[in-house]
Protein backbone atom coordinates (compact mmCIF):
# COMPACT_ATOMS: atom_id res chain seq x y z
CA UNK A 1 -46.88 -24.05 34.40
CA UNK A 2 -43.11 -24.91 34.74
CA UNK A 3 -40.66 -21.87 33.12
CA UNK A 4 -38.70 -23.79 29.89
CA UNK A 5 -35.57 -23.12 32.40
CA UNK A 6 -37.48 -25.52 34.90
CA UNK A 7 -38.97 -27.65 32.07
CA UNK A 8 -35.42 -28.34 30.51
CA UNK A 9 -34.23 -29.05 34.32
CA UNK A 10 -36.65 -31.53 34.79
CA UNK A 11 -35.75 -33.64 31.56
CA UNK A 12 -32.06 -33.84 32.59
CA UNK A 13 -32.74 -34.51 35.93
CA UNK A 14 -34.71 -37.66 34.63
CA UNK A 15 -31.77 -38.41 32.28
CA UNK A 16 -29.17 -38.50 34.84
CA UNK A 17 -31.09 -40.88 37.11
CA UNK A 18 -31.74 -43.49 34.07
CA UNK A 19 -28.03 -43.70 33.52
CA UNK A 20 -27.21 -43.94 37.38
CA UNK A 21 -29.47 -46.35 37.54
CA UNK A 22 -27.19 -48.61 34.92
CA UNK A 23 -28.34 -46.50 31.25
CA UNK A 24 -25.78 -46.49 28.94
CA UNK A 25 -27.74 -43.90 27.05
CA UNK A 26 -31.17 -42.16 27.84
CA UNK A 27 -33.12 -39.24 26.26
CA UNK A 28 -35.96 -37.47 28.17
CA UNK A 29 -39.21 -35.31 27.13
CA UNK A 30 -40.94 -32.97 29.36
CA UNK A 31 -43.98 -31.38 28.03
CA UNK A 32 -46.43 -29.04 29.50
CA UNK A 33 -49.84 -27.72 28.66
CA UNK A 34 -52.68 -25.53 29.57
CA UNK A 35 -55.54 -25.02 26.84
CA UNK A 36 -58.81 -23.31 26.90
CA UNK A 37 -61.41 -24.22 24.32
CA UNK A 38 -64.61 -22.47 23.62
CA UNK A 39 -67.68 -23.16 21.23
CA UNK A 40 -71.08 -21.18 20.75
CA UNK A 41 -73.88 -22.23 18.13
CA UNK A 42 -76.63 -20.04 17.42
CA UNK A 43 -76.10 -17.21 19.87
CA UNK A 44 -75.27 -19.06 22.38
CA UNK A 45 -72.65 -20.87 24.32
CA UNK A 46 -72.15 -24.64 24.14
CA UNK A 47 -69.08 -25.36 25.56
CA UNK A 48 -66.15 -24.91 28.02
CA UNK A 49 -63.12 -26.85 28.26
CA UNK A 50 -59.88 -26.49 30.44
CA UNK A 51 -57.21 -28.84 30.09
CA UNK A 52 -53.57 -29.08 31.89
CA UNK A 53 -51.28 -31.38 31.24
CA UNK A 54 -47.84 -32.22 32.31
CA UNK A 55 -46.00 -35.78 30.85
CA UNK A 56 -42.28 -36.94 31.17
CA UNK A 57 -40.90 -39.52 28.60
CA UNK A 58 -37.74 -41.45 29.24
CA UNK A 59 -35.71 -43.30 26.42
CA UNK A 60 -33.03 -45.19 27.68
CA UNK A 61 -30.40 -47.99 25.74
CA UNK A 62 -28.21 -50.25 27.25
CA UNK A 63 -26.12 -51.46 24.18
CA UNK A 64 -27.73 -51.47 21.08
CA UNK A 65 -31.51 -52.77 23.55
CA UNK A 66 -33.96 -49.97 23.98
CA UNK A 67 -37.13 -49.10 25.59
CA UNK A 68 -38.91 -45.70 26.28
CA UNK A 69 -41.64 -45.54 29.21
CA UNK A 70 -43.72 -42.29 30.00
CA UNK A 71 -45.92 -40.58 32.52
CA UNK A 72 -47.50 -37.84 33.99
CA UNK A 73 -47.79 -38.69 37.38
CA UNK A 74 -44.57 -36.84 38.28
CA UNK A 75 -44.03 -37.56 42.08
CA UNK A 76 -40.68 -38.25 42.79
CA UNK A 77 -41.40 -41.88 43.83
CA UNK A 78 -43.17 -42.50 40.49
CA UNK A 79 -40.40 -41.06 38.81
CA UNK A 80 -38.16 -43.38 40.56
CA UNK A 81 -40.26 -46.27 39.40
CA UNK A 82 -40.26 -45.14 36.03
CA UNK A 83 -36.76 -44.82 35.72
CA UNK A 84 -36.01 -48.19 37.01
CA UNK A 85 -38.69 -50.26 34.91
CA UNK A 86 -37.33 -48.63 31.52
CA UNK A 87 -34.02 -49.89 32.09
CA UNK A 88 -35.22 -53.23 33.20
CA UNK A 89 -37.14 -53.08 29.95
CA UNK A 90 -33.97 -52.00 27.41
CA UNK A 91 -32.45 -55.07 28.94
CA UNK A 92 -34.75 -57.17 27.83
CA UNK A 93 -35.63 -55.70 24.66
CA UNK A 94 -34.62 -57.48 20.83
CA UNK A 95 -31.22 -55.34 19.84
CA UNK A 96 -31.56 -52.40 17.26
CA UNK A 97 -28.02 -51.91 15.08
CA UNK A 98 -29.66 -48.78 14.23
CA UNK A 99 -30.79 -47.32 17.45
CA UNK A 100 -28.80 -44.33 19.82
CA UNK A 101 -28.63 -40.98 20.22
CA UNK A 102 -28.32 -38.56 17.91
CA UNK A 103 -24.20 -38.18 16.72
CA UNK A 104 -22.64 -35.54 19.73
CA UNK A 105 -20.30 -33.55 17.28
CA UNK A 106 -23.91 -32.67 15.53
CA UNK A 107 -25.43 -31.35 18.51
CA UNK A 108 -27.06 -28.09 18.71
CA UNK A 109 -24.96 -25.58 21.23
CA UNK A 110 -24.93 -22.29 22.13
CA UNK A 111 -27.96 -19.86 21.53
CA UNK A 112 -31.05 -20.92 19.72
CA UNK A 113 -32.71 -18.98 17.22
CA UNK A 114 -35.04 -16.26 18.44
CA UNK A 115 -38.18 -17.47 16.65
CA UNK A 116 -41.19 -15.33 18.44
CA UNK A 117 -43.39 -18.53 19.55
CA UNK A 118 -44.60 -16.99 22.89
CA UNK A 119 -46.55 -13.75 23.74
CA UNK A 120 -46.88 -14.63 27.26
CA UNK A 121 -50.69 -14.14 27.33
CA UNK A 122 -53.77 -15.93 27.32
CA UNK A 123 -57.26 -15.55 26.76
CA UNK A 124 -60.52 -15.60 29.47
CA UNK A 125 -63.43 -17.27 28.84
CA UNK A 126 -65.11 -14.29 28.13
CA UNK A 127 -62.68 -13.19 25.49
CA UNK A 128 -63.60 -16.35 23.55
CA UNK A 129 -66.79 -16.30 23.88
CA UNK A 130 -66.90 -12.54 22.08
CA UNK A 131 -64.10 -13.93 19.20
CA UNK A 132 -66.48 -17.20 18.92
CA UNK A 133 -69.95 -15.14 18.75
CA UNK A 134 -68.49 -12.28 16.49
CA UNK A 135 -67.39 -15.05 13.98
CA UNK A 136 -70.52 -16.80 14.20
CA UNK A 137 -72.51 -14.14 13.78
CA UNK A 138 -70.34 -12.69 11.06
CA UNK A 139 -71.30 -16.31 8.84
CA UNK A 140 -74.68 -16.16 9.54
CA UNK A 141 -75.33 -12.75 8.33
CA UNK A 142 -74.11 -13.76 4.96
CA UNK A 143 -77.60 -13.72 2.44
CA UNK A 144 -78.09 -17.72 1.96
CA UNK A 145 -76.81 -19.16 5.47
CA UNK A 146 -79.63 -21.22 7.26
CA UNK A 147 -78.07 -23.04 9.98
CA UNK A 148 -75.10 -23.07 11.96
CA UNK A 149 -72.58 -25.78 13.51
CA UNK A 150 -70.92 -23.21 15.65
CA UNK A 151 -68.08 -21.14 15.77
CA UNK A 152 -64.68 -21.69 18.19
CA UNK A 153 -61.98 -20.36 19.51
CA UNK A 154 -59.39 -21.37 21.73
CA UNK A 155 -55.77 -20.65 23.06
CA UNK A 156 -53.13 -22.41 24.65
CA UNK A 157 -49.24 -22.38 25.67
CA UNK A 158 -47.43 -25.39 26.04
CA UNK A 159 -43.53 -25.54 27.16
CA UNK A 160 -41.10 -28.29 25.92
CA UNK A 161 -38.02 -29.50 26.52
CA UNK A 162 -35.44 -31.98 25.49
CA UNK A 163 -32.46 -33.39 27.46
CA UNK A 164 -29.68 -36.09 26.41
CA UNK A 165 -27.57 -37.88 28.18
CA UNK A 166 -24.86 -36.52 25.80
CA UNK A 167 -24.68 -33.17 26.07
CA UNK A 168 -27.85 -31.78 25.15
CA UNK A 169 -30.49 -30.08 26.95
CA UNK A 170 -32.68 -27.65 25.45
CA UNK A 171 -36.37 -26.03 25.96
CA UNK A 172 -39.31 -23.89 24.23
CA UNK A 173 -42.15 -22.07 25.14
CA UNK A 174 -44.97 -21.30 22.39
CA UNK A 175 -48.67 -19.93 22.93
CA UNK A 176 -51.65 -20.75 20.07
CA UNK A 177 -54.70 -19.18 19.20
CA UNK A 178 -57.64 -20.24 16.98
CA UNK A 179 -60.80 -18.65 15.55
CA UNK A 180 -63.11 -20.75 13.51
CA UNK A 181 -66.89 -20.89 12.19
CA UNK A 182 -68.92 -23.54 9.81
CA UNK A 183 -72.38 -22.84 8.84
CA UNK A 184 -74.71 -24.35 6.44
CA UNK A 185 -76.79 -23.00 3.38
CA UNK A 186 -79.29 -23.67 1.60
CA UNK A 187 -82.49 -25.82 2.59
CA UNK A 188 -84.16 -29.13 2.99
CA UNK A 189 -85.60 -29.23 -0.76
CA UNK A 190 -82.57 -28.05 -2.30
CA UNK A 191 -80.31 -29.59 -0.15
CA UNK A 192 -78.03 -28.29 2.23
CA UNK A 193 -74.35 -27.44 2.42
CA UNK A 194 -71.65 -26.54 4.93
CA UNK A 195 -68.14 -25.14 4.68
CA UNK A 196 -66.07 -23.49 7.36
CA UNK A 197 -63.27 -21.18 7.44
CA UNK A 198 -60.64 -20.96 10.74
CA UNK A 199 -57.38 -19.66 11.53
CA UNK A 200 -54.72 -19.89 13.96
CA UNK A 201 -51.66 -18.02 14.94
CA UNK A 202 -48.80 -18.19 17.75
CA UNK A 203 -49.85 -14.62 18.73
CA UNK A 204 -52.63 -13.03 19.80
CA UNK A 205 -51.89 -9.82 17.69
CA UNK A 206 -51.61 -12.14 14.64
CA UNK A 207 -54.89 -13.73 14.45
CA UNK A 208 -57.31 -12.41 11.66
CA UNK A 209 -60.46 -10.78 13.00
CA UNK A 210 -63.56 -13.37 13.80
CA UNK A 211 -65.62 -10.98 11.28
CA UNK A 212 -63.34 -11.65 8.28
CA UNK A 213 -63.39 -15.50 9.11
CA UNK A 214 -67.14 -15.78 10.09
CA UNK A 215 -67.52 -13.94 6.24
CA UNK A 216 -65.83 -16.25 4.59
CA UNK A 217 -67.46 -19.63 6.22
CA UNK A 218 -70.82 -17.93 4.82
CA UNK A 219 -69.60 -16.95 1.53
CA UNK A 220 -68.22 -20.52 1.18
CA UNK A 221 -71.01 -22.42 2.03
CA UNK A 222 -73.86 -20.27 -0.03
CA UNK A 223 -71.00 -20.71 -3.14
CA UNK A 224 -71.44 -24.74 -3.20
CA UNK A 225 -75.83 -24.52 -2.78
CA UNK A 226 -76.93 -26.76 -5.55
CA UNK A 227 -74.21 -28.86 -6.73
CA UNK A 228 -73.87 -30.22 -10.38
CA UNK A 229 -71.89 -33.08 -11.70
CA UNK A 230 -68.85 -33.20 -13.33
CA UNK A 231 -68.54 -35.44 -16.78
CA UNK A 232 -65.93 -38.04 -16.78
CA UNK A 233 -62.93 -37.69 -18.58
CA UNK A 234 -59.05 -36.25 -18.69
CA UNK A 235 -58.88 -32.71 -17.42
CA UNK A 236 -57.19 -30.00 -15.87
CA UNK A 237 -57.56 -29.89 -12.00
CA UNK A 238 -56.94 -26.48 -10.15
CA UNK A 239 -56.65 -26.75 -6.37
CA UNK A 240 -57.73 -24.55 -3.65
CA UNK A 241 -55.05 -23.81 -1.17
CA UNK A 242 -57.01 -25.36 1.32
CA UNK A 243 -56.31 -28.98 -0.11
CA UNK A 244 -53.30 -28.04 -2.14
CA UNK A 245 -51.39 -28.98 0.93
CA UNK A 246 -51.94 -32.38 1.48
CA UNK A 247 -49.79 -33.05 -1.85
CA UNK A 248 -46.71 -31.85 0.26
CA UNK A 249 -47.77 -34.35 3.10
CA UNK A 250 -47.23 -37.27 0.43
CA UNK A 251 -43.92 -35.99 -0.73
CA UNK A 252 -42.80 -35.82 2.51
CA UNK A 253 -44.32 -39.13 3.23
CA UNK A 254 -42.28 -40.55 0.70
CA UNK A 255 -38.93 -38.97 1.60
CA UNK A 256 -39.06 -40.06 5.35
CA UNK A 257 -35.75 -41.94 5.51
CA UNK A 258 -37.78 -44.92 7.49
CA UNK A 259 -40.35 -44.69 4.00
CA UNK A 260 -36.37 -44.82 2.04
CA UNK A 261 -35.11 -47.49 4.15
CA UNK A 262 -38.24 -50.03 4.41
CA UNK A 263 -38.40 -49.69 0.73
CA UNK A 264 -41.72 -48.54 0.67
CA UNK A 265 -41.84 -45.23 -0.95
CA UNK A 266 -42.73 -44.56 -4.80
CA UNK A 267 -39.69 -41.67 -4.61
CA UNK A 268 -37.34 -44.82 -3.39
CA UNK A 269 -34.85 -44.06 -6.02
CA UNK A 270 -35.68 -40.37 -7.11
CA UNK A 271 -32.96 -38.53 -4.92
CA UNK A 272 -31.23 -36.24 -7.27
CA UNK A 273 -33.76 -36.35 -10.13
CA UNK A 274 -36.37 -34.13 -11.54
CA UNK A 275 -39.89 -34.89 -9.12
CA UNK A 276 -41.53 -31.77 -10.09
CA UNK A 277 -41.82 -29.61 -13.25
CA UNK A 278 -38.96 -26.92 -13.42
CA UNK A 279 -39.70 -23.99 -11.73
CA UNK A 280 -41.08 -25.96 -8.47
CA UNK A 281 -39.63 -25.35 -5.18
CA UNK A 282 -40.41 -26.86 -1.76
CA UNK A 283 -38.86 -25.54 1.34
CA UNK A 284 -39.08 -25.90 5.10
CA UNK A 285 -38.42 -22.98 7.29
CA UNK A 286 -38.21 -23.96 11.42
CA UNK A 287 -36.80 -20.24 11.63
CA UNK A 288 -39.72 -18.50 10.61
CA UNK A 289 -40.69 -16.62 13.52
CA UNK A 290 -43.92 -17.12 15.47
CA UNK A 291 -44.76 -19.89 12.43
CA UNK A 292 -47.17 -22.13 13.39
CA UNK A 293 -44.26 -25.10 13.65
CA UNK A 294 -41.05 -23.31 14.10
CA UNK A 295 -38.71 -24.87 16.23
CA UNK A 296 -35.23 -23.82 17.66
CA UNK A 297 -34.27 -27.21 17.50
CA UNK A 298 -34.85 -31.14 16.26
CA UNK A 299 -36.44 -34.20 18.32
CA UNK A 300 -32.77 -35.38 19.18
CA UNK A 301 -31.23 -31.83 19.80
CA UNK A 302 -29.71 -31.13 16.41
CA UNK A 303 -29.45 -27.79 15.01
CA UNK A 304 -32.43 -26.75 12.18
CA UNK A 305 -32.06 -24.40 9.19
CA UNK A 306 -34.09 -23.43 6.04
CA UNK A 307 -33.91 -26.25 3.70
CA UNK A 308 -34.98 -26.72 0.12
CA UNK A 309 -36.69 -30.03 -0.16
CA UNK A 310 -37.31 -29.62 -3.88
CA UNK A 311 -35.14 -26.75 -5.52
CA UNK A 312 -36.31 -25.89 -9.29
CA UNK A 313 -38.35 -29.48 -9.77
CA UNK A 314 -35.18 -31.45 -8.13
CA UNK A 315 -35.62 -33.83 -4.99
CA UNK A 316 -32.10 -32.61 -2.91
CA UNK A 317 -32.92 -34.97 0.67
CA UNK A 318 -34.48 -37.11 2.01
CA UNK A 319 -35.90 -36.14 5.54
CA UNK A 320 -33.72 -38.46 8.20
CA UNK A 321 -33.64 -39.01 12.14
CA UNK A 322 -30.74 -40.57 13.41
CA UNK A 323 -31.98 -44.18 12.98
CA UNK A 324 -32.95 -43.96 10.09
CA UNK A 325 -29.56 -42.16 8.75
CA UNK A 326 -27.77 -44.54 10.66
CA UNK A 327 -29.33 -47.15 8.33
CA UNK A 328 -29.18 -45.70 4.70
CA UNK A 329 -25.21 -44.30 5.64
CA UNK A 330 -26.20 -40.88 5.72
CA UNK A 331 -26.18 -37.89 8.32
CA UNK A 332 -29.33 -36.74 10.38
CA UNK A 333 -31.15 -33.79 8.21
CA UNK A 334 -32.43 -32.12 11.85
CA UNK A 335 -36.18 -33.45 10.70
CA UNK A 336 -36.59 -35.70 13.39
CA UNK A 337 -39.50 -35.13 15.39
CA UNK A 338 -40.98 -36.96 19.25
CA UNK A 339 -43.57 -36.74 21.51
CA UNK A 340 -43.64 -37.75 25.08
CA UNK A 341 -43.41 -41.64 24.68
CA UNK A 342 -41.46 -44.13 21.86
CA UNK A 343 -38.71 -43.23 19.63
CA UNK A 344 -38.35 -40.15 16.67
CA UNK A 345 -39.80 -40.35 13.73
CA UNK A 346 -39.42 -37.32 11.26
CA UNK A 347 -41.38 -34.29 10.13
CA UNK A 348 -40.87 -31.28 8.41
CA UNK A 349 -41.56 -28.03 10.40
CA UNK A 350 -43.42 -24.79 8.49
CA UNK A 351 -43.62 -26.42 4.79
CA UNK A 352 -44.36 -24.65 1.90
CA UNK A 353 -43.94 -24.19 -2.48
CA UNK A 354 -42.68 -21.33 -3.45
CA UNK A 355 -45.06 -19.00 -5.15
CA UNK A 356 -45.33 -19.37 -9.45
CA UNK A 357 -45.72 -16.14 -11.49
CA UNK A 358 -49.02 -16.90 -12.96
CA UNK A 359 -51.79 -15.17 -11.70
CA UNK A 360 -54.54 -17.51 -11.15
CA UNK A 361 -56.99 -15.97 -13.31
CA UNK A 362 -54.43 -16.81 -15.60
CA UNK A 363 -53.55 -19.99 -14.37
CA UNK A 364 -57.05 -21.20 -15.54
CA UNK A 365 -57.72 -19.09 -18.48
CA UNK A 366 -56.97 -21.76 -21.19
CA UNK A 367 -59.05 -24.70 -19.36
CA UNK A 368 -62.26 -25.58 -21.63
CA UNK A 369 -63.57 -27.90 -19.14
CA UNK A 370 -62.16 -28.43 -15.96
CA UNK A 371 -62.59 -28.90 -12.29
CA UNK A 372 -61.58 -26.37 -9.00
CA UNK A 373 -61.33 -28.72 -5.75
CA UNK A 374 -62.04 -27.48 -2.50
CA UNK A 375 -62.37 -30.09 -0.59
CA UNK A 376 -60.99 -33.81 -0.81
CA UNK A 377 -62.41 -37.00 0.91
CA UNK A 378 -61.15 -39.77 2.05
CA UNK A 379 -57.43 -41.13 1.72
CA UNK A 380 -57.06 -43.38 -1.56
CA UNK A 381 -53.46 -42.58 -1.58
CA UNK A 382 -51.12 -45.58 -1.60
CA UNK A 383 -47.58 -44.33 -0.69
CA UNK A 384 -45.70 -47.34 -2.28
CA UNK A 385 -46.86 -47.08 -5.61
CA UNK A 386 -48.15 -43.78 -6.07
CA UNK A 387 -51.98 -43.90 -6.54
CA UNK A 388 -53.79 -41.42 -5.97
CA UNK A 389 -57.65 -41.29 -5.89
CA UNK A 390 -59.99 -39.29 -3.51
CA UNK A 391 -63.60 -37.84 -3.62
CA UNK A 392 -63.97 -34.12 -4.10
CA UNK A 393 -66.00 -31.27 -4.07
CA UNK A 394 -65.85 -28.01 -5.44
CA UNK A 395 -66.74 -26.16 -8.62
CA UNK A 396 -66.44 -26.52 -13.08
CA UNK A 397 -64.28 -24.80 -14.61
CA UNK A 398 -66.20 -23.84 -18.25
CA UNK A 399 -64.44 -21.67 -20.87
CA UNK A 400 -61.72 -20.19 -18.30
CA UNK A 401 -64.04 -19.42 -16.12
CA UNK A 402 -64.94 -20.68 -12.67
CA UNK A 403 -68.87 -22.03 -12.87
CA UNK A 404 -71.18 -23.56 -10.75
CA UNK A 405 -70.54 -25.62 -7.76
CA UNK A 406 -70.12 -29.51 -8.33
CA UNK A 407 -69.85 -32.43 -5.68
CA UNK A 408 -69.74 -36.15 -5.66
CA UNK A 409 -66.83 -36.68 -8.09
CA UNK A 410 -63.39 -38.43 -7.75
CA UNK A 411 -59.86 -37.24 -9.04
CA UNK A 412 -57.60 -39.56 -9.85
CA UNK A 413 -53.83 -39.67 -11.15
CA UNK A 414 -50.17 -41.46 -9.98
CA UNK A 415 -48.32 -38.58 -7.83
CA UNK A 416 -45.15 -38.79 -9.95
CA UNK A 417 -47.03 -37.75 -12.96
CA UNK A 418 -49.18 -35.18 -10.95
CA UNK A 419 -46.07 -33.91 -9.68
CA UNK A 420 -44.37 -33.24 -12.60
CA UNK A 421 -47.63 -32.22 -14.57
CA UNK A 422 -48.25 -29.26 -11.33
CA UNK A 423 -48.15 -25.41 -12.00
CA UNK A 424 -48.17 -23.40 -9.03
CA UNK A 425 -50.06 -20.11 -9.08
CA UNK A 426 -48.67 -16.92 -7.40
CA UNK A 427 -51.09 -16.35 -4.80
CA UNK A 428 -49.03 -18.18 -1.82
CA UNK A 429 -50.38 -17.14 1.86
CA UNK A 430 -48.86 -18.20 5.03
CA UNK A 431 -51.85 -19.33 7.01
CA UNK A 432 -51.41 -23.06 8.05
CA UNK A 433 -48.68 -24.98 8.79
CA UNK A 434 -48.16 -25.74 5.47
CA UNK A 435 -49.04 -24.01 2.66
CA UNK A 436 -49.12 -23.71 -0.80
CA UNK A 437 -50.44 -21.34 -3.86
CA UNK A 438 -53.18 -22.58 -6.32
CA UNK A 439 -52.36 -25.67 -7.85
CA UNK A 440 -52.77 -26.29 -11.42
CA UNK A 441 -52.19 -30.39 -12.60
CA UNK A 442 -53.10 -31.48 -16.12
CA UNK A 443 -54.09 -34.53 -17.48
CA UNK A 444 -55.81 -36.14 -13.81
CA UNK A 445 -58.44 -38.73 -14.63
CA UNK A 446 -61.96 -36.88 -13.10
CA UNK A 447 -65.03 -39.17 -12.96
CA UNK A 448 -68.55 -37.89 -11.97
CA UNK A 449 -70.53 -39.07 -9.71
């Protein structure tokens, strides 16, 4: 695999050809990776897979036309060819008022952030095969576990690289690793059940031990044998981290400036107001070092930095690329995020809410009759109006306490009101890319299955 020194060479090599070859403006991607992926299932192995992978993407404008080509057939005749039909294409392509580079005077320059993304190892076959086994075995040992879908592991480096035709020219390396297990309990009478549990880190060092995760994938799965149902009715809902996150992948749904500038977001005029109950915060953090999506820089070069999203219930920005800035009169935010072919879009890098300072015990003590989600189904969530209703699973909540599992039941609310009507607890871990505490949100509609 190419060093991010060579990586970084090879996008502005591409970049200077494009505008030789008549560009007024290009932007190129080069992206490298080399993955090994490993699953076993009852003691035994099941599968090997090696990947590599190297792709170039090429953005070019001439005037206010565009068009963006990749490839990764990287011969220097194919590179010629590629270079040559995207600027044929951006002169034939509609015009875009909003399209271009990133501003210069906001480029990123001089050192980037040292953020820990790369250990320089790897993993053999072997290796995964143990961390794979030892978690599988780990959830099958649990009293109650019947059957197994496996365990995995996996790990990876990738290298990527940014150049610009004004000024810019940039490159990372990072390395991944994964350790996962799902197994099922219970039995054909009573009916069977499955969770998982899995985790990933950018270092090897950092991963948590297969036996802790294979122990939790059987402890979940015996919890939910023999599901109830939940009444219908107005309640309390308390989320599980686990699904506690995809409430920040709405907000930040609905602050995308392309969401702001199509008109199409139920936040569309909620910059500077109160989204969230006082006492809510919602950051990103690119800097954190070896997060899962730190980055020393945006998808058009711009600089990154710790940013509050929500600060004490307030929405302070909106999340913007260049375009999309361009169009609502504002500045970039450094959010804006590419792969190897089209333009930038936007995306937040490691997201998270700030811990509460309720304990959840606490959290939950006062709840008569409630529900605790652990897992959510299906995506009844419609980003222009708010509505919000997906199935669940997980357990009651009877006299402050948690109870027996339940399944089969839908929650259902508007996310402005959930929003505001959310308590976080104070258990926040940083295991995912984004990540919240327990989530406590009064007043949701629940209706039994």
């Amino acid at each position: 695999m190419l060093t991010p020194d060579q990586a970084r060479d090879r996008a502005a090599d591409i970049v200077s050809r494009a505008t030789r070859a008549g560009a007024d403006a290009a932007d190129a991607v080069f992206a490298a990776d080399a993955s090994l992926d490993l699953s076993v299932r009852l003691g035994a192995l099941e599968d090997v897979g090696r990947s590599e992978s190297e792709e170039l993407g090429l953005r070019v404008f001439v005037g206010r036309r565009s068009a963006s080509v990749s490839t990764s057939d990287l011969s220097g005749d194919a590179v010629a060819a590629l270079v040559e039909r995207a600027v044929a294409m951006a002169r034939e392509a509609p015009e875009d008022r909003w399209s271009g580079l990133a501003p210069q005077d906001r480029l990123m320059h001089g050192a980037p952030p040292l953020l820990d993304l790369d250990d320089g190892g790897t993993l053999t076959p072997t290796e995964l095969r143990e961390l794979a086994l030892a978690a599988e075995d780990a959830a099958r040992a649990v009293p109650g576990v019947t059957n197994s879908e496996g365990g995995g592991a996996s790990a990876s480096r990738s290298v990527w690289a940014l150049a610009t035709s004004h000024g810019f020219a940039g490159a990372y390396a990072a390395t991944a690793y994964s350790l996962s297990a799902s197994v099922l309990a219970g039995d054909a009478a009573a009916g069977m059940e499955r969770d998982y549990a899995h985790h990933a880190a950018r270092k090897r060092a950092h991963l948590e031990s297969a036996k802790e995760i294979g122990r939790r994938a059987g402890e979940r799965a015996v919890a939910r044998i023999n599901p109830g149902r939940v009444t219908s009715g107005a309640m309390p809902v308390v989320m599980d981290p686990r699904v506690g996150a995809s409430l920040l992948g709405h907000l930040t749904g609905s602050i995308s400036g392309q969401a702001i500038a199509r008109k199409t977001s139920f936040l569309l005029d909620a910059l500077g107001t109160q989204v969230f109950a006082s006492g809510v915060t919602i950051r990103d953090d690119p800097h954190r070092p070896h997060g899962l999506r730190s980055r020393p820089f945006d998808g058009e070069g711009l600089p990154v930095s710790p940013v509050a999203l929500i600060e004490n219930g307030m929405l302070e920005t909106w999340l913007l690329d260049s375009g999309s800035a361009r169009q609502l009169g504002l500045e970039p935010t450094g959010h804006a995020a590419r792969g190897v072919g089209g333009s930038p879009g936007v995306s937040p890098s490691n997201l998270y809410m700030q811990a509460g300072t309720i304990p959840v015990a606490t959290l939950i003590e006062d709840i008569a009759d409630g529900v605790y989600v652990t897992e959510l189904i299906g995506q009844g969530v419609n980003g222009v109006t708010g509505d919000y209703s997906r199935g669940a699973a997980g357990f009651r909540i009877v006299g402050g306490q948690i109870a027996g599992p339940v399944a089969e039941f839908t929650i259902a609310g508007n996310l402005k009101d959930m929003f505001r009507a959310l308590t976080p607890a104070n258990d926040l871990e940083f295991r995912y890319g984004t990540n919240v505490p327990t989530l406590r949100i009064d007043g949701m509609t629940v209706a039994g299955g």
